[in-house]
C-alpha atoms as a PDB file:
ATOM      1  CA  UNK A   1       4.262  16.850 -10.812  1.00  0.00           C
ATOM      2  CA  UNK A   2       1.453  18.403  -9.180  1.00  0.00           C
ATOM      3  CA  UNK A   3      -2.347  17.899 -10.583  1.00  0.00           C
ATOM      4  CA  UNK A   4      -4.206  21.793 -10.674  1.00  0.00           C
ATOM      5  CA  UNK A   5      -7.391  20.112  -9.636  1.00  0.00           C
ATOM      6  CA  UNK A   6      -5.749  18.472  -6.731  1.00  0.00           C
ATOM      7  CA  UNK A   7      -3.174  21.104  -5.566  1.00  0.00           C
ATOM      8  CA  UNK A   8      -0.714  17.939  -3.870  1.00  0.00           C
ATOM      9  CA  UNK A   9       2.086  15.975  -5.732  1.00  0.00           C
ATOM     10  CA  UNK A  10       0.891  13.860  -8.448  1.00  0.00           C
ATOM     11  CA  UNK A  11       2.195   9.694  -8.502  1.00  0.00           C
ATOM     12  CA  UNK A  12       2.704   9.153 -11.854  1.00  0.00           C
ATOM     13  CA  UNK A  13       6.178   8.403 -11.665  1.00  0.00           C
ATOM     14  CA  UNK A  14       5.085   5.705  -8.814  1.00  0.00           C
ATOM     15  CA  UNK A  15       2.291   3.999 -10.907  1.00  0.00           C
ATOM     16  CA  UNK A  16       4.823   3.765 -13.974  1.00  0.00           C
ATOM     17  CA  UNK A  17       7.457   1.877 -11.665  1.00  0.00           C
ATOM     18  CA  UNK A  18       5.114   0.209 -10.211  1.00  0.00           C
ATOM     19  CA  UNK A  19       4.362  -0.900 -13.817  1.00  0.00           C
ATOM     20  CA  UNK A  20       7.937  -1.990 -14.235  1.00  0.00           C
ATOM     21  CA  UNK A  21       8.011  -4.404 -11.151  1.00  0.00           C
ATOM     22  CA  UNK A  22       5.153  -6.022 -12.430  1.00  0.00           C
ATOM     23  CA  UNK A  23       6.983  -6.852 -15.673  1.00  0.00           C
ATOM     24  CA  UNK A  24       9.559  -7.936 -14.088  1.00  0.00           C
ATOM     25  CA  UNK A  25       8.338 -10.131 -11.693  1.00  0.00           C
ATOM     26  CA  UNK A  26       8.774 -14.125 -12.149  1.00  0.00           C
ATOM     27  CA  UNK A  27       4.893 -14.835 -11.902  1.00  0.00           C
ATOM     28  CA  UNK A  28       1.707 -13.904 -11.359  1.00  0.00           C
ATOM     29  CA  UNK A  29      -2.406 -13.750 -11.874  1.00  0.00           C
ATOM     30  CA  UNK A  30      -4.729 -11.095 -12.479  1.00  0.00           C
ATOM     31  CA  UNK A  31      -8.611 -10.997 -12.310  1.00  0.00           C
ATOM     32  CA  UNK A  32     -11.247  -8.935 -11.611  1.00  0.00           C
ATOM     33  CA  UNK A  33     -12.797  -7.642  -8.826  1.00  0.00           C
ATOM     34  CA  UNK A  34     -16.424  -9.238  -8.669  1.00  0.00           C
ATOM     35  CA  UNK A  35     -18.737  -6.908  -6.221  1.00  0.00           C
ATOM     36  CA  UNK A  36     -21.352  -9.756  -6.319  1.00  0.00           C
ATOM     37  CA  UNK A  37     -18.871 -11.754  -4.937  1.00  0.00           C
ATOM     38  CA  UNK A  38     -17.898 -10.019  -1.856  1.00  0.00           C
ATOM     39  CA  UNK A  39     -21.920  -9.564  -1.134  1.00  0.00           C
ATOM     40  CA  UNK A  40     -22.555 -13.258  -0.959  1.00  0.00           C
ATOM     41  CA  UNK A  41     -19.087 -13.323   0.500  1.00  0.00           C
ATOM     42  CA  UNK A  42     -20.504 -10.932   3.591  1.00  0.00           C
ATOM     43  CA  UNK A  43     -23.496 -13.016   3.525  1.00  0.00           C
ATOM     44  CA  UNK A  44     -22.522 -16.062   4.523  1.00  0.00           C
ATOM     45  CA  UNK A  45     -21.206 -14.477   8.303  1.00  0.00           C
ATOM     46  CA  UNK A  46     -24.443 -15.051  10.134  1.00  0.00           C
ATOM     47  CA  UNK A  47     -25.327 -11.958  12.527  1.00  0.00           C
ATOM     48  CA  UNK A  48     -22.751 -12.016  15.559  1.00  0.00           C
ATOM     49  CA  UNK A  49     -21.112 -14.886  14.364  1.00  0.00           C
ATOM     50  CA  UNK A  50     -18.027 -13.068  13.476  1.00  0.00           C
ATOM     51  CA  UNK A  51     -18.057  -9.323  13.210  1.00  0.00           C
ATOM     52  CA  UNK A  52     -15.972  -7.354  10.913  1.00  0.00           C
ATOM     53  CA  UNK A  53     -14.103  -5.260  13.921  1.00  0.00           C
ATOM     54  CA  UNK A  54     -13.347  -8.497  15.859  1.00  0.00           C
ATOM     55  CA  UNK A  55     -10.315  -9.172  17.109  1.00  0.00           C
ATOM     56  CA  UNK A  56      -8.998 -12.476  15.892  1.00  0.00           C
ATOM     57  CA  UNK A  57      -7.127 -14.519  18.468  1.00  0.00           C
ATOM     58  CA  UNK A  58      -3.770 -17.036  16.933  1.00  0.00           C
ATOM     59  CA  UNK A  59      -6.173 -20.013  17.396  1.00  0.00           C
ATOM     60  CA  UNK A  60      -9.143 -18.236  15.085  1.00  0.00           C
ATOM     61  CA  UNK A  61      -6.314 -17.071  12.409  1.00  0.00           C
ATOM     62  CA  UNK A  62      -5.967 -19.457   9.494  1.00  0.00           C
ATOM     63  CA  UNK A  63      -3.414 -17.058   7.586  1.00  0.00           C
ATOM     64  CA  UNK A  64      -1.067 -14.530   8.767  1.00  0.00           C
ATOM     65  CA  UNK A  65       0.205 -11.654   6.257  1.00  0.00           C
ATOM     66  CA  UNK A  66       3.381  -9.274   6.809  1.00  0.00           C
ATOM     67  CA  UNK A  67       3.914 -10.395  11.086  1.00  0.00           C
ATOM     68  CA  UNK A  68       7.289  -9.592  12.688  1.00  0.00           C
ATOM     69  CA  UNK A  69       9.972 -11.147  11.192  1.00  0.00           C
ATOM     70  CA  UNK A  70       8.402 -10.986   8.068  1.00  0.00           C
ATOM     71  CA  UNK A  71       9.106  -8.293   5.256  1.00  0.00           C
ATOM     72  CA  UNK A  72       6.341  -6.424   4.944  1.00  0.00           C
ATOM     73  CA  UNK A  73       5.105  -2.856   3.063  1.00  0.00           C
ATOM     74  CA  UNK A  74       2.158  -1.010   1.650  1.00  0.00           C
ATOM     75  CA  UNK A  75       1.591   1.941  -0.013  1.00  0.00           C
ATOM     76  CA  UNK A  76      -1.438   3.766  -1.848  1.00  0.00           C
ATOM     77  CA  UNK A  77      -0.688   5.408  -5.187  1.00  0.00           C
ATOM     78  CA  UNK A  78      -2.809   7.815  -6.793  1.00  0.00           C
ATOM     79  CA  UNK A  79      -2.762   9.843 -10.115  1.00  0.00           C
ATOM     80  CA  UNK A  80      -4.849  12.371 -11.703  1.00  0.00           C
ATOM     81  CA  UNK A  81      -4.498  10.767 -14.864  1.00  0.00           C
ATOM     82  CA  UNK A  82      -7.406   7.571 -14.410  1.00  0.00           C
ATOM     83  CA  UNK A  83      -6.563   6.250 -17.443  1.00  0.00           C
ATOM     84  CA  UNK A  84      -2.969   5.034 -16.254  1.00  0.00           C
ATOM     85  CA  UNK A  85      -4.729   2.711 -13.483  1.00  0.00           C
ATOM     86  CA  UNK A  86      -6.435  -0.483 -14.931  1.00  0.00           C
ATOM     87  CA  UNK A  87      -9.898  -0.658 -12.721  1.00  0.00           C
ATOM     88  CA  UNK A  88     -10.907  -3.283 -10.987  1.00  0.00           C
ATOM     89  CA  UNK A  89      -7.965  -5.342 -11.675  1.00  0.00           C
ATOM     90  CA  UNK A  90      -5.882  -7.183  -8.797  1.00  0.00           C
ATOM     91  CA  UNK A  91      -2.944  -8.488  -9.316  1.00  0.00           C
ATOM     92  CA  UNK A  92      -1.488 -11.502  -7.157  1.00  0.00           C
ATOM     93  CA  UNK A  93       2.405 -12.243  -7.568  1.00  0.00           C
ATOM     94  CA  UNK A  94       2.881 -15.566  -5.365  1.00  0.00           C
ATOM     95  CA  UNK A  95       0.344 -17.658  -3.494  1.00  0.00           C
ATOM     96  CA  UNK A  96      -3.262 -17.006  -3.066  1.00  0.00           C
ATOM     97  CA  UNK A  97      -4.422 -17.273   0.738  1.00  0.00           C
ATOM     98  CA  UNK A  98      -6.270 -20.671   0.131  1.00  0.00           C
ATOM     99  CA  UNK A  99      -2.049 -22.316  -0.472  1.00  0.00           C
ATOM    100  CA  UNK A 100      -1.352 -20.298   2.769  1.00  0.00           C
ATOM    101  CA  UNK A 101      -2.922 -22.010   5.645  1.00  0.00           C
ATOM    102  CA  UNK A 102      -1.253 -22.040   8.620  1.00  0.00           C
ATOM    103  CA  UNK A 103       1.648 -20.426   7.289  1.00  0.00           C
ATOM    104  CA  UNK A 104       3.523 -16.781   7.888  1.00  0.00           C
ATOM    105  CA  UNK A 105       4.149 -14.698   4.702  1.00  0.00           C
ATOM    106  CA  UNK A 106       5.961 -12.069   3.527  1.00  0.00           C
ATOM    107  CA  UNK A 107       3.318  -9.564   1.986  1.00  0.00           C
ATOM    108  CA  UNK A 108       3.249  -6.253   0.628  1.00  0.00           C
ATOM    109  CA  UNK A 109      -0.277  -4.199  -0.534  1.00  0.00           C
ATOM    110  CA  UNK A 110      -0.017  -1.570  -3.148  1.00  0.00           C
ATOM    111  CA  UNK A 111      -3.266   0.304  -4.049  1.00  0.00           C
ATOM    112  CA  UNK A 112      -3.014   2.407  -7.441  1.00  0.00           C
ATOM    113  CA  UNK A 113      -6.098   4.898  -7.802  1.00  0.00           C
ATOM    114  CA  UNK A 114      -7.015   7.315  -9.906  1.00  0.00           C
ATOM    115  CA  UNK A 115      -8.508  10.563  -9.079  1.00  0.00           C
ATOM    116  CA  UNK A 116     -10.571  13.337 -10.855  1.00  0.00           C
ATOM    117  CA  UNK A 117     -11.346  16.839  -9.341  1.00  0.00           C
ATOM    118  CA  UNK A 118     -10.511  16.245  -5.676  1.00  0.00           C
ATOM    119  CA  UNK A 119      -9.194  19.367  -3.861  1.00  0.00           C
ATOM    120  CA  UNK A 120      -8.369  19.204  -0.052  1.00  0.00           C
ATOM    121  CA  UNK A 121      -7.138  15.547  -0.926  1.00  0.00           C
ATOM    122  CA  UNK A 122      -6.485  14.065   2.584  1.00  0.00           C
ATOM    123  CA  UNK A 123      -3.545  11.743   1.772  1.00  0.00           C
ATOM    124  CA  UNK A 124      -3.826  10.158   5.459  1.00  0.00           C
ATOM    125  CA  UNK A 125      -7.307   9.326   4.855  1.00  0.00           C
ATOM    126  CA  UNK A 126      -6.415   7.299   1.820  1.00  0.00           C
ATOM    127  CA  UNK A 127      -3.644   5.869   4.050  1.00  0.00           C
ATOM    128  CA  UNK A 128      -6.130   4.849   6.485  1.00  0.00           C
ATOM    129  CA  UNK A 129      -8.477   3.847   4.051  1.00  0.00           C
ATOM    130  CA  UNK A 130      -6.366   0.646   2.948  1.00  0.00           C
ATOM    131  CA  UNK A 131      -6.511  -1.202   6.090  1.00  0.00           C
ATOM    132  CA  UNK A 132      -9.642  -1.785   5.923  1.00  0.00           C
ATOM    133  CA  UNK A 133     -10.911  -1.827   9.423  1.00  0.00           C
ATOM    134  CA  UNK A 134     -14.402  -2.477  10.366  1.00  0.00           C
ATOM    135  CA  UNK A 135     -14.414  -2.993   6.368  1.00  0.00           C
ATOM    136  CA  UNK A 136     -14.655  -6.856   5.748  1.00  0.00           C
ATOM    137  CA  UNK A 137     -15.650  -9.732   8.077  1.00  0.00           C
ATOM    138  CA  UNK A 138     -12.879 -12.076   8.542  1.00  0.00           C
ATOM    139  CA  UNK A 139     -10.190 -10.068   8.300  1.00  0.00           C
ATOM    140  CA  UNK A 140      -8.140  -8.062  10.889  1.00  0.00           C
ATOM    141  CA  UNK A 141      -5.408  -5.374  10.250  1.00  0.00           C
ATOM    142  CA  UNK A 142      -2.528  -3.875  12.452  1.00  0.00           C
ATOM    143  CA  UNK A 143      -0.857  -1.010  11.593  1.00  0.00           C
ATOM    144  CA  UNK A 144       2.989  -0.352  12.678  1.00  0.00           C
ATOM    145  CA  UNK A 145       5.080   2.243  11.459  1.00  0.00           C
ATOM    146  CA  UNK A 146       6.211   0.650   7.692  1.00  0.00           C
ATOM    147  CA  UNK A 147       4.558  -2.486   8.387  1.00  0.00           C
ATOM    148  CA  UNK A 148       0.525  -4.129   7.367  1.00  0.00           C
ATOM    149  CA  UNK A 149      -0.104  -7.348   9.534  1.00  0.00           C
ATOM    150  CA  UNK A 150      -3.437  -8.406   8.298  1.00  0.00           C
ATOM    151  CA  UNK A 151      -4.698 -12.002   9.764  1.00  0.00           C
ATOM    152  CA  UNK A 152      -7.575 -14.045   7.936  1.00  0.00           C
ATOM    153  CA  UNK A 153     -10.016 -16.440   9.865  1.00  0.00           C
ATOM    154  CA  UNK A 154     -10.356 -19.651   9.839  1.00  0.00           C
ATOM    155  CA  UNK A 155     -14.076 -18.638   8.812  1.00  0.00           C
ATOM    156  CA  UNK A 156     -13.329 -16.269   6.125  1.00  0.00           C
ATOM    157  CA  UNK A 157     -10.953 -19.068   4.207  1.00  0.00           C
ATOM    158  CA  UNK A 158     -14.260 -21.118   4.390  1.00  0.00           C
ATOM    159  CA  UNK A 159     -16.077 -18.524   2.892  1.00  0.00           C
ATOM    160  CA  UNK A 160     -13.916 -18.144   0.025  1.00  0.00           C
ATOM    161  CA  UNK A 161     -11.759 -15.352   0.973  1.00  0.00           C
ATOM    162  CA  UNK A 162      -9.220 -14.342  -1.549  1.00  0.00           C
ATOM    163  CA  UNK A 163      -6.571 -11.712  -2.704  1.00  0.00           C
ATOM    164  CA  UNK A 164      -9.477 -11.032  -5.798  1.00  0.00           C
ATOM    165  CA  UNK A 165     -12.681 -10.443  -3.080  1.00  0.00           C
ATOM    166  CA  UNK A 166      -9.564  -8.404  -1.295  1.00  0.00           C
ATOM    167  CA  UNK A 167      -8.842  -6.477  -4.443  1.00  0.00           C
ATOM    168  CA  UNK A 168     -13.070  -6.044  -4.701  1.00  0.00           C
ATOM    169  CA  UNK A 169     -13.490  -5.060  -0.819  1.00  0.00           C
ATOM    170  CA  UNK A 170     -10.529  -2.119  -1.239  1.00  0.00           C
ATOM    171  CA  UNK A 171     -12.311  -0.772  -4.335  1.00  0.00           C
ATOM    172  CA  UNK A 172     -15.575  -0.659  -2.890  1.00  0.00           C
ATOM    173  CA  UNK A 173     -13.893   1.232   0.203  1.00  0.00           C
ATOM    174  CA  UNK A 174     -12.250   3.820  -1.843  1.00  0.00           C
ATOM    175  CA  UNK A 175     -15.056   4.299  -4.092  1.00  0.00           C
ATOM    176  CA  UNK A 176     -17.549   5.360  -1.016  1.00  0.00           C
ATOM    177  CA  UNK A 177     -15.422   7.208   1.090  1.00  0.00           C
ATOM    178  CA  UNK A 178     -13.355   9.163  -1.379  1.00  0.00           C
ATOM    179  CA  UNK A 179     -14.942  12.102  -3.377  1.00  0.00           C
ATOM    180  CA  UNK A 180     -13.617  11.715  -7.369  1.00  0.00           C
ATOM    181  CA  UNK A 181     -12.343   7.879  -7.515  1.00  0.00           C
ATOM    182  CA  UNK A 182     -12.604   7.193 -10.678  1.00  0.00           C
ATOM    183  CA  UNK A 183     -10.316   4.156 -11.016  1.00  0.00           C
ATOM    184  CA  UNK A 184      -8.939   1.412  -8.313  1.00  0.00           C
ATOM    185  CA  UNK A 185      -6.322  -1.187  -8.557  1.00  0.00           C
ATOM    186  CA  UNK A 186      -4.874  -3.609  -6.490  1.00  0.00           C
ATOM    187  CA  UNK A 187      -1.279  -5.445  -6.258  1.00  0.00           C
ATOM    188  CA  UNK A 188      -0.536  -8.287  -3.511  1.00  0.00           C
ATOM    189  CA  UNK A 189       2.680 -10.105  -3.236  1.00  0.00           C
ATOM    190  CA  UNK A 190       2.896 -13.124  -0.779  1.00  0.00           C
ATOM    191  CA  UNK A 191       6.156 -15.121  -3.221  1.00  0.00           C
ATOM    192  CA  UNK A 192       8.516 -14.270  -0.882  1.00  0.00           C
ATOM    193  CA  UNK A 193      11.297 -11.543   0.885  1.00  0.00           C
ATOM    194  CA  UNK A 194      13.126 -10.359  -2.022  1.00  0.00           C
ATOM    195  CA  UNK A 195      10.098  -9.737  -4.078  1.00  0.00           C
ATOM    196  CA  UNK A 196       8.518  -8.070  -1.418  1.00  0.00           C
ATOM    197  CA  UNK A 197      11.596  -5.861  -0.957  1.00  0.00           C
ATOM    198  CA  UNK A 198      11.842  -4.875  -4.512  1.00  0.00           C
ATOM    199  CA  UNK A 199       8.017  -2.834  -3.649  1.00  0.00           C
ATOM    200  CA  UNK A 200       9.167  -1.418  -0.114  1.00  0.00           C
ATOM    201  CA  UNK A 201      11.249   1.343  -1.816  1.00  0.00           C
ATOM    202  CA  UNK A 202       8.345   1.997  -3.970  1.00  0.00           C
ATOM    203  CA  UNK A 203       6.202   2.374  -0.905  1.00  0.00           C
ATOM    204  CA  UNK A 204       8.676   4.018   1.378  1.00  0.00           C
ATOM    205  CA  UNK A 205       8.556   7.074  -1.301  1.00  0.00           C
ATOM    206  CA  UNK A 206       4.823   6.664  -1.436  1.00  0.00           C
ATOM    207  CA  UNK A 207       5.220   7.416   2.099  1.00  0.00           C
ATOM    208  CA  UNK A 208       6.821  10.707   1.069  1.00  0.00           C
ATOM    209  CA  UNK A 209       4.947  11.905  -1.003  1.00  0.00           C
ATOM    210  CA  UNK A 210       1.819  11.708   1.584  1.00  0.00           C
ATOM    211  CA  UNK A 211       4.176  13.106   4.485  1.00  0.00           C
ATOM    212  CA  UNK A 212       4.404  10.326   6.326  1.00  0.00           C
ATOM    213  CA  UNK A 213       8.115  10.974   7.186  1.00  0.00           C
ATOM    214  CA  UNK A 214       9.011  13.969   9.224  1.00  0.00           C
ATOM    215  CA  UNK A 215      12.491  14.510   7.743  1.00  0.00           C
ATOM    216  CA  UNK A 216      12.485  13.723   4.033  1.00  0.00           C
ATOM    217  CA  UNK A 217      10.300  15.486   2.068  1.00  0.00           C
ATOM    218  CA  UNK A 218       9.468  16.047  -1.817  1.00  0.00           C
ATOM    219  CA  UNK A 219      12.292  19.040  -3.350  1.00  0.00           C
ATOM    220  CA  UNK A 220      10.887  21.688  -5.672  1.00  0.00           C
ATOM    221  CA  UNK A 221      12.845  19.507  -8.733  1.00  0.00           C
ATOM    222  CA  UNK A 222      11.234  16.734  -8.145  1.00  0.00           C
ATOM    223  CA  UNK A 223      13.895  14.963  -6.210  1.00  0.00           C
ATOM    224  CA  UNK A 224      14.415  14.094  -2.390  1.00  0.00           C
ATOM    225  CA  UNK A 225      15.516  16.247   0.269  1.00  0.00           C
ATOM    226  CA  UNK A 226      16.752  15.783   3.869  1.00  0.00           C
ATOM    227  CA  UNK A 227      16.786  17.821   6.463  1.00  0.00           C
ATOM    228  CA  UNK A 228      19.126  15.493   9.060  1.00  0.00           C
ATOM    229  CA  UNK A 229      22.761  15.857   9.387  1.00  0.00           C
ATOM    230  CA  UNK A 230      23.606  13.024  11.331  1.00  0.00           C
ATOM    231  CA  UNK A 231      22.606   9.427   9.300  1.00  0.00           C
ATOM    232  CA  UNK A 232      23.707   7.155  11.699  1.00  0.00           C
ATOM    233  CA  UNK A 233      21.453   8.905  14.357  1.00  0.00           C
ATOM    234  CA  UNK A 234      18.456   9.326  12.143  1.00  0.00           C
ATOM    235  CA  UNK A 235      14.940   7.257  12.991  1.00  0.00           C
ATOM    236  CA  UNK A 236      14.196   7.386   9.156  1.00  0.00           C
ATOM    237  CA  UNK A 237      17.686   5.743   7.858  1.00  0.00           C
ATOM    238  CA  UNK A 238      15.936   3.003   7.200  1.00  0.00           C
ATOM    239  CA  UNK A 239      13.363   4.541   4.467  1.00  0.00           C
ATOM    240  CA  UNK A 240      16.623   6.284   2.936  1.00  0.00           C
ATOM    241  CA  UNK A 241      18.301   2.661   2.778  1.00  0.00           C
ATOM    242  CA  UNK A 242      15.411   1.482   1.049  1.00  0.00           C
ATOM    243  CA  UNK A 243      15.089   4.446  -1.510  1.00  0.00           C
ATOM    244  CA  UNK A 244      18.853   5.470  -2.279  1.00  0.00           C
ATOM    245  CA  UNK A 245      18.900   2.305  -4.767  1.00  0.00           C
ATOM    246  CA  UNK A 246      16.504   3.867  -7.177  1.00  0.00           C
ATOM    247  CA  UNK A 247      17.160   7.594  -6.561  1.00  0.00           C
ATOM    248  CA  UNK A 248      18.706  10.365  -4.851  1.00  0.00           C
ATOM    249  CA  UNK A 249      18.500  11.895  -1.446  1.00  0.00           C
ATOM    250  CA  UNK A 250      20.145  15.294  -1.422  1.00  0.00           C
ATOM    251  CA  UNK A 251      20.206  17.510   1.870  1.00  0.00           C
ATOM    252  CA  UNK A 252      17.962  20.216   2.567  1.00  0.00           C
ATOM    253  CA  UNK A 253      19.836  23.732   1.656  1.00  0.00           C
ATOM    254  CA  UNK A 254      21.201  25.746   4.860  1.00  0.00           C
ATOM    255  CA  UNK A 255      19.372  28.742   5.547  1.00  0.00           C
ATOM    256  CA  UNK A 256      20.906  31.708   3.804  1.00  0.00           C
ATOM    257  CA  UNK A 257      23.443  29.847   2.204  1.00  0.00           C
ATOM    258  CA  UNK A 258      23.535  28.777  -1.529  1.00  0.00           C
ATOM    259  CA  UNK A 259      25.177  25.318  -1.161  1.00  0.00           C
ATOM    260  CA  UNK A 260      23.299  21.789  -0.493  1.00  0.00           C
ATOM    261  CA  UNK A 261      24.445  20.096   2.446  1.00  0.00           C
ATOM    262  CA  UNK A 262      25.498  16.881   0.529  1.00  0.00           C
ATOM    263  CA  UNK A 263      24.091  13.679  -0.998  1.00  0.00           C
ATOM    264  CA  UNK A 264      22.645  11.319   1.457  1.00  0.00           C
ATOM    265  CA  UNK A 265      24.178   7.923  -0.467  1.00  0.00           C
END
C-alpha cells in the first residue's frame, strides 16, 4: 500500500504481523519509555568518563547483544496510519540486560513508527537512525549486513541501563531527527534463537521494502519479485529462506514476454 503523503510503500501489513508475534510469544513485559529517566541516566557519565562514541573494549563490555554465532535481526517499521503504533511503549520478550551479565544473547530490535506528512522519506536514514551511534553513553553498535551487535558497559549496567531507557533513547532519536514522527515503539527479544528467528523474516522483508536488497524488490500486487535465475548462486538466498515461510517470491517477468519466470519456493 503506498501512503499519498509519503509517496513510498506503506508497513501496515508488517506492524499487523508484528502484532501477531507478539501474541504469540511465550512471555513478556511492557512499560513505558520515561524521558526523565534517560536524562538522569546521561547524567550520571561524568564529562570524559565514558563518551557516547567510545569504543568499548571485551574487558569494558558487561553485556553482549546479537555477536557472531548468535541469531540476530532488526528492522524499522513505519506506517502512515499513527494510530496502529502504541507510543512510547517497549516491549521486552526474554531477559532484561541486568539477568544478562557476562553472557552472549540472541537479540533482535524492531522499531514500529508512525509517520504523518513526510515526503522524500529517506528509508536509509531511518535505518541508520536505529543504531544509535553517538546516541547514548554506554552503549556501542556494529552494523553487518542482517546483523545488530550492540555491547553495554560495565558502566552503563551501573547506571541502570535497560531495554525500557533503550526503548526511551530510540524514541527520542526518531522524534528529533525525523520530520512527522508522530508515534514510536519499541520490541526487544533476548529469550532465545527460535524466538529471535520467528522476527528475522519479518525484518528481512522490512529490508525490502526500504531497498536494502539489490535483487528482490516490492511487485506492483503487493507481492515479492526476483530478478535472479540462479538460487543456489544468489548472495540474497538467505533473506528468501527466511521469507518463503510466510509468503511468496515470484520471479521478475522477462522483458517482452508475458510469462513469470517461476516461483522462488
Amino acid at each position: 500500500m503506498t501512503s499519498p503523503e509519503t509517496a513510498e510503500p506503506d508497513m501496515q501489513a508488517l506492524v499487523t504481523r508484528a502484532r501477531k508475534l507478539l501474541a504469540e510469544a511465550r512471555c513478556g513485559t511492557e512499560s513505558a519509555g520515561d524521558p526523565l529517566r534517560l536524562l538522569e541516566y546521561r547524567r550520571s557519565f561524568d564529562a570524559g568518563s565514558e563518551p557516547a562514541n567510545k569504543i568499548l573494549l571485551a574487558a569494558d563490555t558487561a553485556v553482549e547483544l546479537g555477536p557472531p554465532a548468535r541469531a540476530s535481526a532488526h528492522a524499522v517499521i513505519w506506517t502512515a496510519e499513527p494510530e496502529m503504533i502504541r507510543d512510547g511503549r517497549v516491549t521486552l520478550l526474554g531477559p532484561d540486560l541486568a539477568a544478562c551479565l557476562g553472557a552472549e544473547r540472541d537479540y533482535a530490535q524492531i522499531i514500529l513508527l508512525g509517520i504523518a506528512r513526510a515526503p522524500g522519506l529517506d528509508l536509509f536514514r531511518l535505518e541508520a537512525i536505529q543504531f544509535l551511534t553517538r546516541r547514548l553513553p554506554g552503549v556501542m553498535a556494529r552494523v553487518v549486513p542482517g546483523r545488530l551487535w550492540l555491547r553495554g558497559s560495565h558502566q552503563a549496567i551501573a547506571a541502570g541501563l535497560d531495554f525500557a531507557l533503550l526503548g526511551t533513547a530510540l524514541a527520542e532519536a526518531f522524534r528529533r531527527e525525523v520530520r512527522g514522527i508522530l508515534a514510536v515503539e519499541s520490541i526487544f527479544i533476548t529469550s532465545d534463537r527460535a524466538e529471535v528467528e520467528k522476527f528475522s523474516a519479518l525484518a528481512a522483508e522490512a529490508g525490502i521494502y526500504s531497498g536494502r536488497h539489490r535483487k528482490i524488490s516490492l511487485g506492483g500486487a503487493g507481492d515479492y519479485e526476483c530478478e535472479e535465475l540462479n538460487c543456489e548462486s544468489c548472495e540474497e538466498k538467505p533473506v528468501c529462506d527466511q521469507i518463503r515461510e510466510v509468503t511468496v517470491i515470484r520471479r521478475r517477468t522477462r522483458s517482452g514476454q508475458g510469462d513469470p519466470l517461476g516461483k522462488v519456493r
